[in-house]
C-alpha atoms as a PDB file:
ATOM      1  CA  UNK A   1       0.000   0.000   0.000  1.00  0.00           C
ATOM      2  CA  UNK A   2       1.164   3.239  -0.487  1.00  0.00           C
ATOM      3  CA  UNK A   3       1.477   6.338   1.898  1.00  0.00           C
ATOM      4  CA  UNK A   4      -1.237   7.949   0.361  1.00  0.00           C
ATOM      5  CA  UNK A   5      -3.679   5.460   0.581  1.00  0.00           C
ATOM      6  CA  UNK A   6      -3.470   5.260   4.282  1.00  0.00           C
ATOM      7  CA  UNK A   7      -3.131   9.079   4.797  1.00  0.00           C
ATOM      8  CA  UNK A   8      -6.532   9.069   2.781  1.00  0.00           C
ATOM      9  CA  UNK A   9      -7.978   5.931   4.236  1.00  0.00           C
ATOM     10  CA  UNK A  10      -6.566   7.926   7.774  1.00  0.00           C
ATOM     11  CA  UNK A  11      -8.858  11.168   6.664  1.00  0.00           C
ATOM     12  CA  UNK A  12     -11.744   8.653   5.614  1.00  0.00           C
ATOM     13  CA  UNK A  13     -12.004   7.603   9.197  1.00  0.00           C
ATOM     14  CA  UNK A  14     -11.822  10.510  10.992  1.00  0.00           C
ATOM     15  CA  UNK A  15     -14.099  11.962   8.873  1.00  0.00           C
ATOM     16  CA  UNK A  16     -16.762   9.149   9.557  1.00  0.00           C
ATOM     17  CA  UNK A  17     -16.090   9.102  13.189  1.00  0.00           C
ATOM     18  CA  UNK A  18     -16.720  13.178  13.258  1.00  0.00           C
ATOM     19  CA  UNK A  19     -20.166  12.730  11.394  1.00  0.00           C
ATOM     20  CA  UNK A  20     -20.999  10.178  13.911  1.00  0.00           C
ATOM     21  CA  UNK A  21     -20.111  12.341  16.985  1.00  0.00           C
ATOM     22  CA  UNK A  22     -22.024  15.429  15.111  1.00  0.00           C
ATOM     23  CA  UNK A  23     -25.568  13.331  14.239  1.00  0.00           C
ATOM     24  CA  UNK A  24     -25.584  11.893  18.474  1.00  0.00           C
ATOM     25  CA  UNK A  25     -27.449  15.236  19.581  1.00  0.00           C
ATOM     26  CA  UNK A  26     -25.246  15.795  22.122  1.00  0.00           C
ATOM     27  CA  UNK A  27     -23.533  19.176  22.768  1.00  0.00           C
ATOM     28  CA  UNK A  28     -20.202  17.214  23.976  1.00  0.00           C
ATOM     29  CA  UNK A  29     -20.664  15.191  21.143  1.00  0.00           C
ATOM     30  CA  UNK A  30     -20.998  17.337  18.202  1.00  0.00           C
ATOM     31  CA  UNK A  31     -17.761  19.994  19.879  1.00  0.00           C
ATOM     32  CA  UNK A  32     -15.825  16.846  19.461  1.00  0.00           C
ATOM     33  CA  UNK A  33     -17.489  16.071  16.028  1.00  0.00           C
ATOM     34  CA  UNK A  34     -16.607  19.420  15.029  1.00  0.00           C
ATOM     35  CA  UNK A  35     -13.101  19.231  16.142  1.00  0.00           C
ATOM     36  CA  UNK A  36     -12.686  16.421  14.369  1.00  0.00           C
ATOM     37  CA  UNK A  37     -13.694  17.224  11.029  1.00  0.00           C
ATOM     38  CA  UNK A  38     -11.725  20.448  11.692  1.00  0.00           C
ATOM     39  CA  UNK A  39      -8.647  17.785  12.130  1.00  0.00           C
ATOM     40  CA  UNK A  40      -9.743  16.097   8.964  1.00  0.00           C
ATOM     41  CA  UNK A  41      -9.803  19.089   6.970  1.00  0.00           C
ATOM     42  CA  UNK A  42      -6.364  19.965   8.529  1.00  0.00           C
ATOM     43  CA  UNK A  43      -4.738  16.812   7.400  1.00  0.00           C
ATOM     44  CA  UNK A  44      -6.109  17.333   3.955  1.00  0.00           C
ATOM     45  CA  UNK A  45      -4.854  20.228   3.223  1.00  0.00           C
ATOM     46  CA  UNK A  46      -1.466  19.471   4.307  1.00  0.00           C
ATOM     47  CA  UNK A  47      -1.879  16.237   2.190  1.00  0.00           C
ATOM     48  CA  UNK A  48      -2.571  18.101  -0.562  1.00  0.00           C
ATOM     49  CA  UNK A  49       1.052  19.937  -0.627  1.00  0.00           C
ATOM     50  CA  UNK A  50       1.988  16.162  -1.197  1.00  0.00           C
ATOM     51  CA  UNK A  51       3.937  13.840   1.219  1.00  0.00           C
ATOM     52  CA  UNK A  52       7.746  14.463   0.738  1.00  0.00           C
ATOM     53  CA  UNK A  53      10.195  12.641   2.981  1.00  0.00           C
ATOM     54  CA  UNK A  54      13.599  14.482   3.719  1.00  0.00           C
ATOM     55  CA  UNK A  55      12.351  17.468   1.130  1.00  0.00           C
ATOM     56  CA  UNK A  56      13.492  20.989   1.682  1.00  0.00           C
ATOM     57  CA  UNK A  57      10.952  23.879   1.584  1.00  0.00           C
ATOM     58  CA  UNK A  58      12.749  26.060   0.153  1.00  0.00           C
ATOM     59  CA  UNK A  59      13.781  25.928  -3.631  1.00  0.00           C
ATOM     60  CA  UNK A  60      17.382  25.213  -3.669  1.00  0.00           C
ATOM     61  CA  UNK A  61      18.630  24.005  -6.955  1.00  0.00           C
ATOM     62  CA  UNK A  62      16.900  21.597  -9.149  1.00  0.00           C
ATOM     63  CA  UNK A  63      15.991  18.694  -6.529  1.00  0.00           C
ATOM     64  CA  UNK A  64      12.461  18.589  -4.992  1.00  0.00           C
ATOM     65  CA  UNK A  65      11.053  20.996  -2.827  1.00  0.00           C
ATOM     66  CA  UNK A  66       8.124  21.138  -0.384  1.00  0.00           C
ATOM     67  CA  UNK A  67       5.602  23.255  -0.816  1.00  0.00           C
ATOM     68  CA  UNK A  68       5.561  25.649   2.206  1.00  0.00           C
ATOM     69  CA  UNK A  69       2.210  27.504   1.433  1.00  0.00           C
ATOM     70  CA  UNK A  70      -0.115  24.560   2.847  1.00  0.00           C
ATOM     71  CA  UNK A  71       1.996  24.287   6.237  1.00  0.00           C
ATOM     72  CA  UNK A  72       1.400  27.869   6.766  1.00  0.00           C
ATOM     73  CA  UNK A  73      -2.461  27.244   6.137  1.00  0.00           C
ATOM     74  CA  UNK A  74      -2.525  24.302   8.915  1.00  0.00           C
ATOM     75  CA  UNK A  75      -0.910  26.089  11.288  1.00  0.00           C
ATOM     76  CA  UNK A  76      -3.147  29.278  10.626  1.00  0.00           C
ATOM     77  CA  UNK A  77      -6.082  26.674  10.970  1.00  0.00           C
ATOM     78  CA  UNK A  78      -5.244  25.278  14.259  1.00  0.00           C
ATOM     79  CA  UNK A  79      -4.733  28.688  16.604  1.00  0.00           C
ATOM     80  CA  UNK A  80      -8.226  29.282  14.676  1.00  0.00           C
ATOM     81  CA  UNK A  81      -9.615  26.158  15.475  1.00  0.00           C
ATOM     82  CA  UNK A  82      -8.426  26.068  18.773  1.00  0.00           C
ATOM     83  CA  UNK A  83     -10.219  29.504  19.229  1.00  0.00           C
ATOM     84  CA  UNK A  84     -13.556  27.952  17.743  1.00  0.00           C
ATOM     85  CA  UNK A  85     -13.170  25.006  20.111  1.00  0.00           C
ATOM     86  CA  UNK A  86     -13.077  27.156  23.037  1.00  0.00           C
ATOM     87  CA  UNK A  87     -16.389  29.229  22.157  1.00  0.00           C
ATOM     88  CA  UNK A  88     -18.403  26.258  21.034  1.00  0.00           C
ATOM     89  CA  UNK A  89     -17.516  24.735  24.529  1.00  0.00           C
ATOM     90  CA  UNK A  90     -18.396  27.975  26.111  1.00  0.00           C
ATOM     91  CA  UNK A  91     -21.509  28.278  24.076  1.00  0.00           C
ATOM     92  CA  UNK A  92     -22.402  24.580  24.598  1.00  0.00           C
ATOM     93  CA  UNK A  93     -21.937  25.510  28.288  1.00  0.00           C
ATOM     94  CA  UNK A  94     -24.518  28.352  28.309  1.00  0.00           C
ATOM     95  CA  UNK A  95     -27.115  26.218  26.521  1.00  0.00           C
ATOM     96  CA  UNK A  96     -26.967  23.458  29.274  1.00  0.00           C
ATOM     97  CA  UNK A  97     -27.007  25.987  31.930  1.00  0.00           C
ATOM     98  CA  UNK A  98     -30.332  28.005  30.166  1.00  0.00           C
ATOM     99  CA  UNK A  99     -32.007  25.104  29.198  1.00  0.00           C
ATOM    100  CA  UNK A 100     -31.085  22.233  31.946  1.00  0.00           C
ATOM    101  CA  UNK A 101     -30.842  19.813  29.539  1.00  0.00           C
ATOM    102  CA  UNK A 102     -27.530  18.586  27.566  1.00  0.00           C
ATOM    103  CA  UNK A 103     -29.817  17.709  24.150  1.00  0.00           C
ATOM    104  CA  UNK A 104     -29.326  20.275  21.354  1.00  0.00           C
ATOM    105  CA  UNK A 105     -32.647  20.491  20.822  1.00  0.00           C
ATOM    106  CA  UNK A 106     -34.202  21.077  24.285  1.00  0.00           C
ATOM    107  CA  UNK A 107     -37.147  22.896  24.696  1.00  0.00           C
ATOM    108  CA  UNK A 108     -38.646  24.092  28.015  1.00  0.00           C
ATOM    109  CA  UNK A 109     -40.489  20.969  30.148  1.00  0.00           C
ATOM    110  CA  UNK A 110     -38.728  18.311  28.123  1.00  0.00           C
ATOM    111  CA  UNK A 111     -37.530  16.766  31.335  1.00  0.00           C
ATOM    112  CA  UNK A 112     -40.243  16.544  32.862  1.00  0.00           C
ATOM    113  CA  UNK A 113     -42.468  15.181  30.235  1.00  0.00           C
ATOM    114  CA  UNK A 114     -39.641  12.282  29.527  1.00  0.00           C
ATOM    115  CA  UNK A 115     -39.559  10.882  33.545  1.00  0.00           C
END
């Protein structure tokens, strides 16, 4: 098999596993759903700058190079999703504490009528 089949089979799976997490209806669930696509996406792009083993990043001469402008977009991406992460908790937070319930989509005396 070759790298790039398992890096892809890799982003398959994660992929999957963050779809799961996001269709539970869980607020804990779908913050880790999310951060797991956002993972998934990460690992794609910096796929997509192909996998080079031992390649500089900068142009020097005629051997191969990597291709520094998708590292730069990760590592943008992950202070930003790390940010996101951080309000979604915080916002996931809020809507247990307003609506006593950790469902997504609680409504008022949905508690009570499911005892």
């Amino acid at each position: 098999m070759s790298m790039e089949f398992l890096v892809a089979t890799g982003i398959g799976w994660v992929v999957a596993c963050g779809i799961y997490l996001l269709l539970r209806g869980r607020t804990y669930s779908i913050v880790l759903g999310l951060s797991l696509l956002g993972y998934a996406v990460n690992v794609f792009i910096f796929a997509m700058g192909r996998l080079w083993a031992g390649a500089p990043p900068i142009l020097v001469g005629d051997g191969p190079h990597a291709d520094p402008l998708p590292q730069a977009l990760v590592l943008t991406a992950i202070v930003i999703g790390f940010a996101t992460t951080g309000f979604v908790i915080e916002l996931a937070l809020r809507s247990r504490h307003e609506s006593g319930s950790d469902h997504v989509d609680a409504r008022a005396g949905d508690e009570e009528r499911a005892r």
